[in-house]
PDB file of N, CA and C in Angstrom:
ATOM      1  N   UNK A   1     124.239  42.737  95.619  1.00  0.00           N
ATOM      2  CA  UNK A   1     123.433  41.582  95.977  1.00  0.00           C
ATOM      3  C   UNK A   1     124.300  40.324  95.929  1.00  0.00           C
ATOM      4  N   UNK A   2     124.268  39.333  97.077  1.00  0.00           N
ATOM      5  CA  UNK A   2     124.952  38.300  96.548  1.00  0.00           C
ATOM      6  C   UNK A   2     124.048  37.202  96.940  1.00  0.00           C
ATOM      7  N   UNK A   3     124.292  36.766  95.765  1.00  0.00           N
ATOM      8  CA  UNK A   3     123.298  35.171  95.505  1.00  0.00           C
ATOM      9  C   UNK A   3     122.719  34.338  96.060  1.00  0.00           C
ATOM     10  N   UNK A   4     123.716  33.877  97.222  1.00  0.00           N
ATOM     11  CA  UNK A   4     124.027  33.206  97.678  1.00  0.00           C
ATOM     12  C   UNK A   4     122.828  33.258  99.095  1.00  0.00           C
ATOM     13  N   UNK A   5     122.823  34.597  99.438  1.00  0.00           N
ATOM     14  CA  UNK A   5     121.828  35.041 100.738  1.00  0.00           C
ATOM     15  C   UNK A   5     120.127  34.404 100.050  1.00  0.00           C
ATOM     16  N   UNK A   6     120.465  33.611  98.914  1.00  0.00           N
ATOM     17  CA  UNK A   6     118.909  32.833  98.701  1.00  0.00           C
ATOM     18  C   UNK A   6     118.928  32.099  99.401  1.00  0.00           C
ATOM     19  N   UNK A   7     119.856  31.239  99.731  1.00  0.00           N
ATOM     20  CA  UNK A   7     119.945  30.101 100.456  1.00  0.00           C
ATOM     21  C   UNK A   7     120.205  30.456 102.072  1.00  0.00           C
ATOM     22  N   UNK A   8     119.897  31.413 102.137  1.00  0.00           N
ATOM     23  CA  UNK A   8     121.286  31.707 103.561  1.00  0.00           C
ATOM     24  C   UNK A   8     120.200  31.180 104.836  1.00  0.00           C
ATOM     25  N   UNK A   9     118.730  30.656 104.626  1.00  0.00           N
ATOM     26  CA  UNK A   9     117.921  29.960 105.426  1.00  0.00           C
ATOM     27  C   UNK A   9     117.934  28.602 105.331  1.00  0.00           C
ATOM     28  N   UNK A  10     118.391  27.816 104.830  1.00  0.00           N
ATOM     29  CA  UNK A  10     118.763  26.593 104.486  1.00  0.00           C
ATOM     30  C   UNK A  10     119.227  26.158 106.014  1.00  0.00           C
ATOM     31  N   UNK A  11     118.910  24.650 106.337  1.00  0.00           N
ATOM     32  CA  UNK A  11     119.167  24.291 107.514  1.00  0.00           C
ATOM     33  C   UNK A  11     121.080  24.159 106.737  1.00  0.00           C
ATOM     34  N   UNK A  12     121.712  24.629 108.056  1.00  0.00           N
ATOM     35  CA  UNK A  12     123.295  24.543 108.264  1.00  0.00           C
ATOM     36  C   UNK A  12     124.182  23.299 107.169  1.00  0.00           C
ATOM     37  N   UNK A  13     125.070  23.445 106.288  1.00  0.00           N
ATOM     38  CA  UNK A  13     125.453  22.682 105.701  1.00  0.00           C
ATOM     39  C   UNK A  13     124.645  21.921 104.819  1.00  0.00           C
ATOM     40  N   UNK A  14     123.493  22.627 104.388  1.00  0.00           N
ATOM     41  CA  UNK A  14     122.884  21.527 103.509  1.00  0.00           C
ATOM     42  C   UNK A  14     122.775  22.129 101.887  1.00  0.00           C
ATOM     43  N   UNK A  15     123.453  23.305 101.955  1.00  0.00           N
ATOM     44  CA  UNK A  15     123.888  23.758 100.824  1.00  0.00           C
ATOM     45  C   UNK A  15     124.863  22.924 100.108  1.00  0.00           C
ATOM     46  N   UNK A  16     125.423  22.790 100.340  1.00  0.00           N
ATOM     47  CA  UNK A  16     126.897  22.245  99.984  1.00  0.00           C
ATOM     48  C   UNK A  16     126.517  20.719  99.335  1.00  0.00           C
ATOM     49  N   UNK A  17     125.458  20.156  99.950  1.00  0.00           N
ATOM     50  CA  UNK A  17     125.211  18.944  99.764  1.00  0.00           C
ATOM     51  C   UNK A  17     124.224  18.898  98.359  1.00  0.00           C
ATOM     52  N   UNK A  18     122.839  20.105  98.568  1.00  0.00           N
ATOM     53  CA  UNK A  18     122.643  20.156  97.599  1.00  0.00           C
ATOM     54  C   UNK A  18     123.428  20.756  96.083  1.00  0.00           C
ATOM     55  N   UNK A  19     123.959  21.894  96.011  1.00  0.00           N
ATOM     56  CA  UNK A  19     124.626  22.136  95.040  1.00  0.00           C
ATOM     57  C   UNK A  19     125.448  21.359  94.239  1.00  0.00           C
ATOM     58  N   UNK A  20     126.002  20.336  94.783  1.00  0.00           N
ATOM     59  CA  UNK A  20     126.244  18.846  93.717  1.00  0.00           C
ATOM     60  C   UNK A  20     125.309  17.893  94.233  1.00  0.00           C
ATOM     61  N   UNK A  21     124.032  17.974  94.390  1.00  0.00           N
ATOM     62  CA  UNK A  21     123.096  17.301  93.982  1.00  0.00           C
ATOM     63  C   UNK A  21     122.935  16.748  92.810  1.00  0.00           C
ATOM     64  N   UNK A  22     121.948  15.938  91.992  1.00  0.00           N
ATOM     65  CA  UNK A  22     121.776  16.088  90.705  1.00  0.00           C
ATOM     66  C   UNK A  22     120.103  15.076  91.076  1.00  0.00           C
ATOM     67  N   UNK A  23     119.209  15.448  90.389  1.00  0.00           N
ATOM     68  CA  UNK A  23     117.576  15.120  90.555  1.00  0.00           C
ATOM     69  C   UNK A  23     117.361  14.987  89.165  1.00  0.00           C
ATOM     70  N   UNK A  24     116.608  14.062  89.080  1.00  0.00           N
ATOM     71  CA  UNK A  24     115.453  13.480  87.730  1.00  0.00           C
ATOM     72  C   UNK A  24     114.092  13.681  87.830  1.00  0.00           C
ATOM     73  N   UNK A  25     113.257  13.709  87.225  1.00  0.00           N
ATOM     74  CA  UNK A  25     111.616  14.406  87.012  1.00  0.00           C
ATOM     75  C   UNK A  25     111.558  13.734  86.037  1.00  0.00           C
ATOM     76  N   UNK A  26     110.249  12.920  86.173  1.00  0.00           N
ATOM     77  CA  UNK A  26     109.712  12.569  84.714  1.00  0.00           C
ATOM     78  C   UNK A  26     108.219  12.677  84.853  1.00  0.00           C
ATOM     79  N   UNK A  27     107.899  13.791  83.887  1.00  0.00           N
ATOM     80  CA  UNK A  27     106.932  14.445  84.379  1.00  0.00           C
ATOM     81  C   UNK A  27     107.093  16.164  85.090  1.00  0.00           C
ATOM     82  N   UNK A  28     106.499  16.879  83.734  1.00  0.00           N
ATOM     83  CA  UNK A  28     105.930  18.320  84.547  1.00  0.00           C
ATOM     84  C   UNK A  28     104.823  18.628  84.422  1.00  0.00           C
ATOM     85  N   UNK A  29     103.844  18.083  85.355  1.00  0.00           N
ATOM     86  CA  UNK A  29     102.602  18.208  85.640  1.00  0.00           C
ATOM     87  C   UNK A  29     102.347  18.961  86.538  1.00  0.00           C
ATOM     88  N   UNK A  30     101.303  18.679  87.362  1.00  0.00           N
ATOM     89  CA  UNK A  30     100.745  18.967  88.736  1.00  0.00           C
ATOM     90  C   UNK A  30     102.178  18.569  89.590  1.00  0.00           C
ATOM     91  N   UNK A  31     102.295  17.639  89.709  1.00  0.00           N
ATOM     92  CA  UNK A  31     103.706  17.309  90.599  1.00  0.00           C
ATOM     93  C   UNK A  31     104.928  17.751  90.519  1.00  0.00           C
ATOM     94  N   UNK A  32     105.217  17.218  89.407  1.00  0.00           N
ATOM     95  CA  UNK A  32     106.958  17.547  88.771  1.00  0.00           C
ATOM     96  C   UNK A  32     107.294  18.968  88.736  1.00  0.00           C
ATOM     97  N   UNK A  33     106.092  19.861  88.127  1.00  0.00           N
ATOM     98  CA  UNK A  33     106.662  21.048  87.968  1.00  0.00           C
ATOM     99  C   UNK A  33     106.741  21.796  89.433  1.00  0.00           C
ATOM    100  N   UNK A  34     105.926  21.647  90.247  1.00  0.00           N
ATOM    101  CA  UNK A  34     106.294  22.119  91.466  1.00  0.00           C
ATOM    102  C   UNK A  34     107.116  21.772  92.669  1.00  0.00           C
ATOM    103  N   UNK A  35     107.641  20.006  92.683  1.00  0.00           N
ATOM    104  CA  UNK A  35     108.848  19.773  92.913  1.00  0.00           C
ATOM    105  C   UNK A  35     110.228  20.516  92.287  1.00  0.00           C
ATOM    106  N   UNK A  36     110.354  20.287  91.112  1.00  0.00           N
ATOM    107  CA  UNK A  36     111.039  21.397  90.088  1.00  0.00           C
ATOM    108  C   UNK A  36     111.155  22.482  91.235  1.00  0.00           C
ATOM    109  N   UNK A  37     110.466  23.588  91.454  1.00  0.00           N
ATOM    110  CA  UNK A  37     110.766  24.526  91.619  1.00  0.00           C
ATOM    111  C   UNK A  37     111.180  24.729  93.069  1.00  0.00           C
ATOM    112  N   UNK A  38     110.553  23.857  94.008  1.00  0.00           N
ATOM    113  CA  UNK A  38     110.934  23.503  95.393  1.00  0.00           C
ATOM    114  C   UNK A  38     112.622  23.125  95.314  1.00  0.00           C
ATOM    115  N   UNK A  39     112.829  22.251  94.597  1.00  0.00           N
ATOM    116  CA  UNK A  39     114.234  21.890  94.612  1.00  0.00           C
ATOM    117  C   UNK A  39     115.182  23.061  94.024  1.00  0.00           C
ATOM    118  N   UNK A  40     115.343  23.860  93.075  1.00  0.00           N
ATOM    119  CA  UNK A  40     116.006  24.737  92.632  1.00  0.00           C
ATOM    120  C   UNK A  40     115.433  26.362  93.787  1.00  0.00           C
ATOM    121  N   UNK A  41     114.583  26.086  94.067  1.00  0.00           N
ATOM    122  CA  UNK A  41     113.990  27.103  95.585  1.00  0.00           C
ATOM    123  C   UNK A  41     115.620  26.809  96.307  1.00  0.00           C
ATOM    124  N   UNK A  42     115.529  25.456  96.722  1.00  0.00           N
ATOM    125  CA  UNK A  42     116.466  24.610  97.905  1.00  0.00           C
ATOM    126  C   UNK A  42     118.126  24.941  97.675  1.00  0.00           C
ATOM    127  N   UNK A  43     118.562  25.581  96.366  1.00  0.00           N
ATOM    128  CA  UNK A  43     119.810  25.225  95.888  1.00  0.00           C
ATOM    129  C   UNK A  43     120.187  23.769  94.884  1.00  0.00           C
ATOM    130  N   UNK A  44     119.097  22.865  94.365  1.00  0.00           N
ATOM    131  CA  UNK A  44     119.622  21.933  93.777  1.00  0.00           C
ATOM    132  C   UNK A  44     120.957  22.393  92.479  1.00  0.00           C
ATOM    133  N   UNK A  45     121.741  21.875  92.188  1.00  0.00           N
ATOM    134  CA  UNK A  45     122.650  21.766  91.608  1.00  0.00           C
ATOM    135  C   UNK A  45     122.441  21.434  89.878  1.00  0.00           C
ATOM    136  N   UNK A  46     121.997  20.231  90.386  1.00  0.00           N
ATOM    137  CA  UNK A  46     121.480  19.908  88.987  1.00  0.00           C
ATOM    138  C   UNK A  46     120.282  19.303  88.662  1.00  0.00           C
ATOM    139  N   UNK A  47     119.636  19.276  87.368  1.00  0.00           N
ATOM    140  CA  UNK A  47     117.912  18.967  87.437  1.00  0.00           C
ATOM    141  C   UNK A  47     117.805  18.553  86.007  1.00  0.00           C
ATOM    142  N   UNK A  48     117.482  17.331  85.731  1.00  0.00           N
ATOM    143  CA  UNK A  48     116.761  16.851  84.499  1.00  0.00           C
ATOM    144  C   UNK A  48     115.529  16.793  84.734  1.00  0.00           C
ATOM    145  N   UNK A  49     114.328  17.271  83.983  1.00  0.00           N
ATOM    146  CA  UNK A  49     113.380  17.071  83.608  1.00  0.00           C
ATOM    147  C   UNK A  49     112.906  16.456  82.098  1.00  0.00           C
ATOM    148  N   UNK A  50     111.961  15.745  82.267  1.00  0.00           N
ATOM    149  CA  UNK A  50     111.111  14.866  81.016  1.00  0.00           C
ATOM    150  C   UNK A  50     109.710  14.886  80.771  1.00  0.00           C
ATOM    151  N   UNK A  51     109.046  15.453  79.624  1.00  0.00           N
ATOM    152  CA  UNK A  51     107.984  15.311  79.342  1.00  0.00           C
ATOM    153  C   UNK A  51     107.927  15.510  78.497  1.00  0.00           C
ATOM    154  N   UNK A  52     106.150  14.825  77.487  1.00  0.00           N
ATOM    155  CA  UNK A  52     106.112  15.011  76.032  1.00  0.00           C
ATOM    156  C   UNK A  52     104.970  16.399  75.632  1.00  0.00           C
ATOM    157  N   UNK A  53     104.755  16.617  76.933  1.00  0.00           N
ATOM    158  CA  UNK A  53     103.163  17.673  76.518  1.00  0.00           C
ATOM    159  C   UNK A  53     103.790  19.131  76.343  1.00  0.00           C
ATOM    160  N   UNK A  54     102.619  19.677  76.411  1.00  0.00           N
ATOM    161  CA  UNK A  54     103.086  20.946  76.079  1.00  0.00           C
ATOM    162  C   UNK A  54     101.504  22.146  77.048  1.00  0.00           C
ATOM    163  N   UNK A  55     101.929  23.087  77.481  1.00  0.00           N
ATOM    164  CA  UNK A  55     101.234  23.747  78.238  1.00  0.00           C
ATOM    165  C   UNK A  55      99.931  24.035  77.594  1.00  0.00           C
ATOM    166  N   UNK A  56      98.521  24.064  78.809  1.00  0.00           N
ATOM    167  CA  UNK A  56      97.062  23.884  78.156  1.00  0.00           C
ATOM    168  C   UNK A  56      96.472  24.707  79.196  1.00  0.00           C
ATOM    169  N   UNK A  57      95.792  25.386  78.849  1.00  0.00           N
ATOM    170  CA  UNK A  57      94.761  26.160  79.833  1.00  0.00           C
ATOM    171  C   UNK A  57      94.773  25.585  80.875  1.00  0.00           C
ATOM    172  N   UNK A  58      94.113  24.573  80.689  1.00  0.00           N
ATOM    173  CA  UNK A  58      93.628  23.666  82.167  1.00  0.00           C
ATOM    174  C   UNK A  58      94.255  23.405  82.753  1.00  0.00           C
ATOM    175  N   UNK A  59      95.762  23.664  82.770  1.00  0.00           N
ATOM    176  CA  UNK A  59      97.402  23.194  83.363  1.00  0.00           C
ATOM    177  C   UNK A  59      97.321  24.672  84.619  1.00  0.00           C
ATOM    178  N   UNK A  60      96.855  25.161  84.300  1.00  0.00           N
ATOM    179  CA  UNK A  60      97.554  26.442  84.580  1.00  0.00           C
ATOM    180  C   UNK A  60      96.687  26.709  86.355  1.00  0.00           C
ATOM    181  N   UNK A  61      95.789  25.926  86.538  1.00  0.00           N
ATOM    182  CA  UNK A  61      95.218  25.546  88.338  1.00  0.00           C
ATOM    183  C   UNK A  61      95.824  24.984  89.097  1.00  0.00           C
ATOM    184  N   UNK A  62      96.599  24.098  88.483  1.00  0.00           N
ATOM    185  CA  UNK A  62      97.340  22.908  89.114  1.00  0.00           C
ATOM    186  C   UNK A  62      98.852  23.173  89.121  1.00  0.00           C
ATOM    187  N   UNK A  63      99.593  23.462  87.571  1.00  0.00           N
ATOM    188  CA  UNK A  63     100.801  23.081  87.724  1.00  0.00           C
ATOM    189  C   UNK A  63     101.211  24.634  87.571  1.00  0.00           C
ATOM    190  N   UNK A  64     102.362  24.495  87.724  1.00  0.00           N
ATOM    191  CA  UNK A  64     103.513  25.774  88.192  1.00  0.00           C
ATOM    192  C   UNK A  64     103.625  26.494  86.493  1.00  0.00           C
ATOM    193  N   UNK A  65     102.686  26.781  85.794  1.00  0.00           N
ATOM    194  CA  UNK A  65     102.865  27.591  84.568  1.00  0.00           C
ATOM    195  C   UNK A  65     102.269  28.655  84.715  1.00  0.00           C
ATOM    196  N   UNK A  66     102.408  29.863  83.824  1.00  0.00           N
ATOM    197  CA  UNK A  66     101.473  30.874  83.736  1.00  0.00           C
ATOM    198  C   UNK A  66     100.750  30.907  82.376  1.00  0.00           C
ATOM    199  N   UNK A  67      99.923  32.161  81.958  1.00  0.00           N
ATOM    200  CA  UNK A  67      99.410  32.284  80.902  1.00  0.00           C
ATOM    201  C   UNK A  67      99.969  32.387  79.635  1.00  0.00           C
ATOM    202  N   UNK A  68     101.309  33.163  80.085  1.00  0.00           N
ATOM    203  CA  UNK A  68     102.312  32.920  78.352  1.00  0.00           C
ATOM    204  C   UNK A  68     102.756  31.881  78.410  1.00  0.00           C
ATOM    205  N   UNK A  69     102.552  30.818  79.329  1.00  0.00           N
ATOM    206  CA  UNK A  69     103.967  29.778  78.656  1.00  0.00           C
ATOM    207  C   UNK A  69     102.259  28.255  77.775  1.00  0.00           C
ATOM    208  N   UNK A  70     101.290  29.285  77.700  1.00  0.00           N
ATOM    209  CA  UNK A  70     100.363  28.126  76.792  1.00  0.00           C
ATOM    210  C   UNK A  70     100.698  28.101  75.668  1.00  0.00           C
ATOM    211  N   UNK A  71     100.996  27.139  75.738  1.00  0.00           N
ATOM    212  CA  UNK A  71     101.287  26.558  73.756  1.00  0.00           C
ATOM    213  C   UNK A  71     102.904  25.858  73.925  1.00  0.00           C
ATOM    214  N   UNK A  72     103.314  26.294  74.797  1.00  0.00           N
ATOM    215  CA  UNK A  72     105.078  25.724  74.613  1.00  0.00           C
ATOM    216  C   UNK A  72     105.208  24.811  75.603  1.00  0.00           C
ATOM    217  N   UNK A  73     106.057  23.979  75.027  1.00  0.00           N
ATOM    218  CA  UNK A  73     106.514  22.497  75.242  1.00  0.00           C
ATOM    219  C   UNK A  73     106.899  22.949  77.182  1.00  0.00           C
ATOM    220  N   UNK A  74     106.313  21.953  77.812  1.00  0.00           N
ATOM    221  CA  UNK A  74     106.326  21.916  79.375  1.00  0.00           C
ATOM    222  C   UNK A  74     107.740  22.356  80.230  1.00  0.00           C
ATOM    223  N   UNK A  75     108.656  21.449  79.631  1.00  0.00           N
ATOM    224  CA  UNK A  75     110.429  21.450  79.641  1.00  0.00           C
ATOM    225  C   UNK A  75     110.446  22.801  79.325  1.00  0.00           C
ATOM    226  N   UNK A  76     110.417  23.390  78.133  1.00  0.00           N
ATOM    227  CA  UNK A  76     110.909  24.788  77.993  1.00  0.00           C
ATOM    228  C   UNK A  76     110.094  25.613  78.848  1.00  0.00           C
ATOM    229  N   UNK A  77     108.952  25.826  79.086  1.00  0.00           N
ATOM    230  CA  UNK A  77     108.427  26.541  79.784  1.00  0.00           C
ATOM    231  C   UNK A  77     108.711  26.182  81.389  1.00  0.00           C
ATOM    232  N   UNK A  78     108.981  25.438  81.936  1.00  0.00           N
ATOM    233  CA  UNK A  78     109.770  24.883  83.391  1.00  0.00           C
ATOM    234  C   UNK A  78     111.053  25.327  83.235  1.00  0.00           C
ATOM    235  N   UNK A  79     112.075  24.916  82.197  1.00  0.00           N
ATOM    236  CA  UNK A  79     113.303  25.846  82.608  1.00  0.00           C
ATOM    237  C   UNK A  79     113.463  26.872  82.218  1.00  0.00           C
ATOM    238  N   UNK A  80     112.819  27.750  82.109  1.00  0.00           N
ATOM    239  CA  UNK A  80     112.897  29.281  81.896  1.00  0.00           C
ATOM    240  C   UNK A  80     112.578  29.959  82.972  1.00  0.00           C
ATOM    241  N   UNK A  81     111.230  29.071  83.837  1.00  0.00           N
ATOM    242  CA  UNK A  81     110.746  29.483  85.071  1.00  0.00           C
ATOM    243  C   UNK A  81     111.812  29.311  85.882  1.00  0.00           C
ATOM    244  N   UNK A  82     112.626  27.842  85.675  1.00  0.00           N
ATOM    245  CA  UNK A  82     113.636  27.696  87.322  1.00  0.00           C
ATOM    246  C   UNK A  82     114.730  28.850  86.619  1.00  0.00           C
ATOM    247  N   UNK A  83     115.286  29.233  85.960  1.00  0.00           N
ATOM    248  CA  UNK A  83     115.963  30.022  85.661  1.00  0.00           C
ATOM    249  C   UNK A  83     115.842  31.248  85.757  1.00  0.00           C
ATOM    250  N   UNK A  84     114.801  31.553  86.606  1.00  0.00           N
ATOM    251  CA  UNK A  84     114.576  32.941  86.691  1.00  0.00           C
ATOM    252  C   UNK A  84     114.432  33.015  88.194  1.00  0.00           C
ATOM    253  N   UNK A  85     114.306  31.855  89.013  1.00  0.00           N
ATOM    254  CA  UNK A  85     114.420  31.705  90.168  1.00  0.00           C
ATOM    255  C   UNK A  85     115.984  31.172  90.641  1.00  0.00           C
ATOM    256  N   UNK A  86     116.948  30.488  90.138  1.00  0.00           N
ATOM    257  CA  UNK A  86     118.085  30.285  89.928  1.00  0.00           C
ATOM    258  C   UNK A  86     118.710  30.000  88.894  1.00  0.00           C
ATOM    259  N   UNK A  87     119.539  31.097  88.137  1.00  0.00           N
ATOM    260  CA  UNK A  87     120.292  31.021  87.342  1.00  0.00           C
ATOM    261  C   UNK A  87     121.536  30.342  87.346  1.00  0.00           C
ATOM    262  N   UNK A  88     121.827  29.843  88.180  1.00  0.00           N
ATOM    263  CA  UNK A  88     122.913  28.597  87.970  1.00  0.00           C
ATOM    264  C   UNK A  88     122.353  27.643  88.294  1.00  0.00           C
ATOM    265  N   UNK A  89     121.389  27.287  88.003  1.00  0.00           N
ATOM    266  CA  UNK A  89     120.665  25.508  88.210  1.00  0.00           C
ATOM    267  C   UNK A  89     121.139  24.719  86.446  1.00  0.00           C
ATOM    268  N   UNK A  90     122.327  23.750  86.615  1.00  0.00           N
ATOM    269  CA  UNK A  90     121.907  23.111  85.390  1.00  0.00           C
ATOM    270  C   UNK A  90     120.979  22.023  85.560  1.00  0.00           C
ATOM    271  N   UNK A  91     120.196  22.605  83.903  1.00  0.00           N
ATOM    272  CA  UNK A  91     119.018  22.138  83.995  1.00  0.00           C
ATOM    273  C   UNK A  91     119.203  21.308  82.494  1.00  0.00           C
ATOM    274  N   UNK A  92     118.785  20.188  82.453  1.00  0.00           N
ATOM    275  CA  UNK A  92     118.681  19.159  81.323  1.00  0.00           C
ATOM    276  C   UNK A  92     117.308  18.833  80.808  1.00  0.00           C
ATOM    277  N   UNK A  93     116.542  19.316  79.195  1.00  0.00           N
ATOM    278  CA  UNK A  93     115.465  18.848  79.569  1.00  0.00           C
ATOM    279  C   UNK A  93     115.262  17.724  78.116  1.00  0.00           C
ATOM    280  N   UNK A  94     114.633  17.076  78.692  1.00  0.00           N
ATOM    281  CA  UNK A  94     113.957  15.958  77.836  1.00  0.00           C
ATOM    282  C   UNK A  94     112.616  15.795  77.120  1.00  0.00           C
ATOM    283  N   UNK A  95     112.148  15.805  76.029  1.00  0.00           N
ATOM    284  CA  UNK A  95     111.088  16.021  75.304  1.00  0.00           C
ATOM    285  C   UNK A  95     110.562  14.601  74.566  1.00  0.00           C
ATOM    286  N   UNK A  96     110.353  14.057  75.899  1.00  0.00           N
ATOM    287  CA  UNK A  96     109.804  12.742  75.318  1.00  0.00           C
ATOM    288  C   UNK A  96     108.700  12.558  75.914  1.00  0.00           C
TER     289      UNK A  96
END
């Protein structure tokens, strides 16, 4: 398997551009967390995320979590998810 054929639909040269990308999120909600995953979908390079909550039932209609990640801090439960969709995404997260 090579990796790389994730991206291999990407409009022409826009790999390259994203992979030293680097993106900020503040906020993994309804929004953030599914930008999050659109962008590391895309090849982003690099990804900080920020938030102070932590996953709630009621999260789980809206934002990009599942049923195990209730109870754990948003950040950890978001980069475990993009990391399982791309394992070379550095990912920075913030718990504020």
């Amino acid at each position: 398997m090579n990796f790389e054929d994730i991206f291999i639909r990407n409009v022409p040269g826009i790999r390259e551009k994203l992979r030293t990308g680097k993106v900020g999120i503040a906020g993994c909600g309804g929004l953030g967390s599914n930008i999050a995953v659109s962008l590391v979908r895309a090849g982003i390079g690099s990804l900080k995320i920020a938030d102070y909550d932590k996953v709630e039932l009621s999260n789980l209609n809206r934002q990009y979590y599942f049923l195990e990640d209730v109870g754990k801090l948003k950040t950890e439960a978001l980069k475990n998810l993009l990391w399982q969709i791309n394992p070379e995404v550095n990912i920075t997260s913030i718990n504020e």
